[in-house]
C-alpha atoms as a PDB file:
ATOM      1  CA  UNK A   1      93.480 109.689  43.663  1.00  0.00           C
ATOM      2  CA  UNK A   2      94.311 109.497  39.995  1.00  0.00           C
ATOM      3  CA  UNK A   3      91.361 107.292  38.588  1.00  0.00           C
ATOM      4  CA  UNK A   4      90.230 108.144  35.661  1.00  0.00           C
ATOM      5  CA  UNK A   5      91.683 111.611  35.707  1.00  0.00           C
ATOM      6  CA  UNK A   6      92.882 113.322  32.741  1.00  0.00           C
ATOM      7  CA  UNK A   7      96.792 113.800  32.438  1.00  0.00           C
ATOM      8  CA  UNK A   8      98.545 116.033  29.796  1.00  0.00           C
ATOM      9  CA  UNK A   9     102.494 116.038  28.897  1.00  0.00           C
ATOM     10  CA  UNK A  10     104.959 117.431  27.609  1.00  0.00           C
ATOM     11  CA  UNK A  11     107.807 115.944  27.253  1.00  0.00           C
ATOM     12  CA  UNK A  12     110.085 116.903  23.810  1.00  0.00           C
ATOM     13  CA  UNK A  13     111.758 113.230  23.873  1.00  0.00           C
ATOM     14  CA  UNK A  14     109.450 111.318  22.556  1.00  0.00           C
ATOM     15  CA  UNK A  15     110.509 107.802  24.052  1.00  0.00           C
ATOM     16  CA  UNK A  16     110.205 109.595  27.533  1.00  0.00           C
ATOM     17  CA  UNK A  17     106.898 110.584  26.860  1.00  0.00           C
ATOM     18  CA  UNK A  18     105.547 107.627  25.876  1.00  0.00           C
ATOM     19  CA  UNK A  19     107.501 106.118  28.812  1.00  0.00           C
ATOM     20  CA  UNK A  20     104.900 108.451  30.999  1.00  0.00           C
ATOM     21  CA  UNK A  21     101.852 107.600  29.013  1.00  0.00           C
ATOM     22  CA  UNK A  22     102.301 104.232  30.422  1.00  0.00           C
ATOM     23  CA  UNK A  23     103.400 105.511  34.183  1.00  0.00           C
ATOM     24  CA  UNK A  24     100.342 107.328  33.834  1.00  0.00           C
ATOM     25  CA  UNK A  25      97.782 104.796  32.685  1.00  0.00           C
ATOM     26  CA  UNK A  26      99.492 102.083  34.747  1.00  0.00           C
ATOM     27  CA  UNK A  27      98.921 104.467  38.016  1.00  0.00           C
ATOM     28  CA  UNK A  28      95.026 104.366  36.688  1.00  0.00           C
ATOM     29  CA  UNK A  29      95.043 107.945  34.982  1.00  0.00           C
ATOM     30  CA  UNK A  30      94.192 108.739  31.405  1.00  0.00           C
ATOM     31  CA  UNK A  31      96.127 110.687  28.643  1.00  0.00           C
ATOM     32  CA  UNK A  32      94.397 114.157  27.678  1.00  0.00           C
ATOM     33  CA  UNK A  33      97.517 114.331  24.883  1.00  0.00           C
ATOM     34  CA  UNK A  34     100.911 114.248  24.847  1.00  0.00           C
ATOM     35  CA  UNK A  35     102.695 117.359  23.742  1.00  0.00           C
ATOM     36  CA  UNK A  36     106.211 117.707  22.338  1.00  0.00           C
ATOM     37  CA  UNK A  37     106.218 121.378  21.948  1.00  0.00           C
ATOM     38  CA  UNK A  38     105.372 124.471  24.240  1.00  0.00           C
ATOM     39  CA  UNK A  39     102.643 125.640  21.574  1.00  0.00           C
ATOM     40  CA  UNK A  40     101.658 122.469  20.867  1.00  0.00           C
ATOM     41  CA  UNK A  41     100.968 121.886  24.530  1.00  0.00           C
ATOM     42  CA  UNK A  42      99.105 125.346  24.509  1.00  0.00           C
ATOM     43  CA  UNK A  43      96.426 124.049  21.783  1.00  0.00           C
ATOM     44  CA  UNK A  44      95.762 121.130  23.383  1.00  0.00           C
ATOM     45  CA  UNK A  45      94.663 122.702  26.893  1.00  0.00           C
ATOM     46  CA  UNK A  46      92.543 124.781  24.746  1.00  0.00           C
ATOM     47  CA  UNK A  47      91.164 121.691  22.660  1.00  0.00           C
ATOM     48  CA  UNK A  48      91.001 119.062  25.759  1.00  0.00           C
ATOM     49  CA  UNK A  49      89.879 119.125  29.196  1.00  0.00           C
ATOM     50  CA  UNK A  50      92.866 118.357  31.518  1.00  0.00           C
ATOM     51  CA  UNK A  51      92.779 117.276  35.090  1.00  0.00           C
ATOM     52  CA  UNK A  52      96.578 117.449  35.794  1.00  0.00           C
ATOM     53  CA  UNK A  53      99.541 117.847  34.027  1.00  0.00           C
ATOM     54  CA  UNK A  54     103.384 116.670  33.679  1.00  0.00           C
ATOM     55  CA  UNK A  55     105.930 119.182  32.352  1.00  0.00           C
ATOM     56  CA  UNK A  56     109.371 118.659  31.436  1.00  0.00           C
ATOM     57  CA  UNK A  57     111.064 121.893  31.988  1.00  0.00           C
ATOM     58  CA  UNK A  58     113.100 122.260  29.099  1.00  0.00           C
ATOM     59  CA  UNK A  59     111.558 121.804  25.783  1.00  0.00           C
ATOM     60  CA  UNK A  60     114.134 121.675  22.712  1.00  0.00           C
ATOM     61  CA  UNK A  61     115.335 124.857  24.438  1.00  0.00           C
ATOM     62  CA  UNK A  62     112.491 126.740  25.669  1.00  0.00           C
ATOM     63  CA  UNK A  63     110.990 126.560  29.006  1.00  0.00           C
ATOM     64  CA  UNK A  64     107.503 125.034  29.811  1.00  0.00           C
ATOM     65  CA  UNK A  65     106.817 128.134  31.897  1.00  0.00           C
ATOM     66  CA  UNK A  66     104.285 129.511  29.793  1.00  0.00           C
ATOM     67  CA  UNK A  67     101.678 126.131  29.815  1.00  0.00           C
ATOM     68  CA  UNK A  68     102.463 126.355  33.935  1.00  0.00           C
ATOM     69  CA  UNK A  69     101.052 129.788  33.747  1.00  0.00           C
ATOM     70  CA  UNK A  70      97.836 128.366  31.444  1.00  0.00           C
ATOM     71  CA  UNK A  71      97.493 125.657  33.997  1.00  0.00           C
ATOM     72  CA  UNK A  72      97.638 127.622  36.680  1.00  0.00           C
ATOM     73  CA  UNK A  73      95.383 130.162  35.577  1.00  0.00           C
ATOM     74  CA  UNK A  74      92.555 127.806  34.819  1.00  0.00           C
ATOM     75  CA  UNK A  75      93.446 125.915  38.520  1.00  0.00           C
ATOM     76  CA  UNK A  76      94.368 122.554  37.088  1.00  0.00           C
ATOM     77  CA  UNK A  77      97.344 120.706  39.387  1.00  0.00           C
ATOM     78  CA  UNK A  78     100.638 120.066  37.393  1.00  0.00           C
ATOM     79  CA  UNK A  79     104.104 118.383  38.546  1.00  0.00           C
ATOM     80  CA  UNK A  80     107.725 119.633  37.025  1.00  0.00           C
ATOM     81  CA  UNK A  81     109.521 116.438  35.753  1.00  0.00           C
ATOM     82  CA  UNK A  82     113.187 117.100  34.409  1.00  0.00           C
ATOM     83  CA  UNK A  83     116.613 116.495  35.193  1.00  0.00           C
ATOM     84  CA  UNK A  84     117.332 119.985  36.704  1.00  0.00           C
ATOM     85  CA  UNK A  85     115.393 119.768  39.869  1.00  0.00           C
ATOM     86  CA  UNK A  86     112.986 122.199  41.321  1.00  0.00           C
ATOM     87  CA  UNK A  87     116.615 124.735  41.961  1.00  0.00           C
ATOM     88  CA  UNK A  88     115.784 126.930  39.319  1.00  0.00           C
ATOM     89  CA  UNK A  89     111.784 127.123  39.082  1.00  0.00           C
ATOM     90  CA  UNK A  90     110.368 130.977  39.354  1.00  0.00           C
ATOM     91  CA  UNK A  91     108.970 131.133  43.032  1.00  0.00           C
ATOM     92  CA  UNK A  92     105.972 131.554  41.586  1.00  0.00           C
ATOM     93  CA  UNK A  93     105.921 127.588  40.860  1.00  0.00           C
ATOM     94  CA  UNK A  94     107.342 126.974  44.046  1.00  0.00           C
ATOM     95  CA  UNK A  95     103.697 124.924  44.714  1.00  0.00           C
ATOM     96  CA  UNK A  96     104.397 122.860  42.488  1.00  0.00           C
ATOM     97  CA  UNK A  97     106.093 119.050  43.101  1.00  0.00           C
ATOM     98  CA  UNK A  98     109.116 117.970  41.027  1.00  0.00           C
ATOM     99  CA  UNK A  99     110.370 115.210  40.080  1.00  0.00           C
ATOM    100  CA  UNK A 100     113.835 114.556  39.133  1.00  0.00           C
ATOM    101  CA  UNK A 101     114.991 112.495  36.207  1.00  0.00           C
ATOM    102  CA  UNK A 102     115.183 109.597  36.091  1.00  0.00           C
ATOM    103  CA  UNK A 103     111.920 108.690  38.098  1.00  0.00           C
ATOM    104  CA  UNK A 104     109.762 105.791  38.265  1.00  0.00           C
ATOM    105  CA  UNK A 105     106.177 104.923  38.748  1.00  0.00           C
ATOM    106  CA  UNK A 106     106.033 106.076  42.542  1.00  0.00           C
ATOM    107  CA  UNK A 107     107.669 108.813  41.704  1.00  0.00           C
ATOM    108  CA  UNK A 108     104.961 110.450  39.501  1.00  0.00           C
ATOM    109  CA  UNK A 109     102.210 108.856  41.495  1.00  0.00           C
ATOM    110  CA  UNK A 110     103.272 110.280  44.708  1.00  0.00           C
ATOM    111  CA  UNK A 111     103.658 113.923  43.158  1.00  0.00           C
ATOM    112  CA  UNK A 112     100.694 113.856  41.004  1.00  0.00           C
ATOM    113  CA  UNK A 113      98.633 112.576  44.218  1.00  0.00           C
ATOM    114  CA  UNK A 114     100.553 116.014  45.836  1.00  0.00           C
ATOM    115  CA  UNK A 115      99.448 118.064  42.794  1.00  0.00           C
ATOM    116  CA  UNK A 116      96.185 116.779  42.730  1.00  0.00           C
ATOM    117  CA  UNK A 117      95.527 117.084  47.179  1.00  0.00           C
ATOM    118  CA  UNK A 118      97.759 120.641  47.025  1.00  0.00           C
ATOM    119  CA  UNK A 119      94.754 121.730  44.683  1.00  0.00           C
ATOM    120  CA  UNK A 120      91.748 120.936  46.561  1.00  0.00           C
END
């Protein structure tokens, strides 16, 4: 379900984000960019055209909310992954699949495939 589709990040460790680039590639997606910043994030939806997305929650202390909102508004699927769990999401996210650190390859896959079938 993920061939060829375009996947953004953000993640703010970089070692964990370029741990995704390759869950993401090896799962047969592509990389659209890898953000390690909320704003940062927020140019590159409006630079690059994204299929899906995977957000960390918690980005050097701010929340990812606002690129979930940009996502959402512009209808393109996106998964939480962090190590707080989907507990403390605003029920307006409550669509969305999380995954919970740490997480592997099936992991992602299976809740990307969700994002991706949930937005159909």
């Amino acid at each position: 379900m993920l061939e060829g589709r375009a996947v953004l990040i953000l993640e703010d460790e970089p070692v964990i984000g370029f741990a995704l680039e390759d869950i993401v590639e090896t799962i047969g997606g592509r990389v659209c960019g890898t953000a390690f910043r909320v704003a940062e994030a927020l140019d590159m939806l409006r630079q690059h055209q994204c299929d899906a997305a995977i957000l960390d929650v918690n980005i050097a202390g701010e929340r990812s909310y606002p690129v979930a909102d940009a996502l959402a508004a512009r209808n393109i699927p996106f998964i939480f992954a962090t190590g707080y769990g989907d507990s403390e999401h605003p029920s307006r996210f409550a669509h969305a699949p999380t995954v919970t650190k740490p997480y592997g390859v099936e992991d992602i896959r299976v809740a990307l495939a969700r994002a991706l079938f949930n937005a159909r």
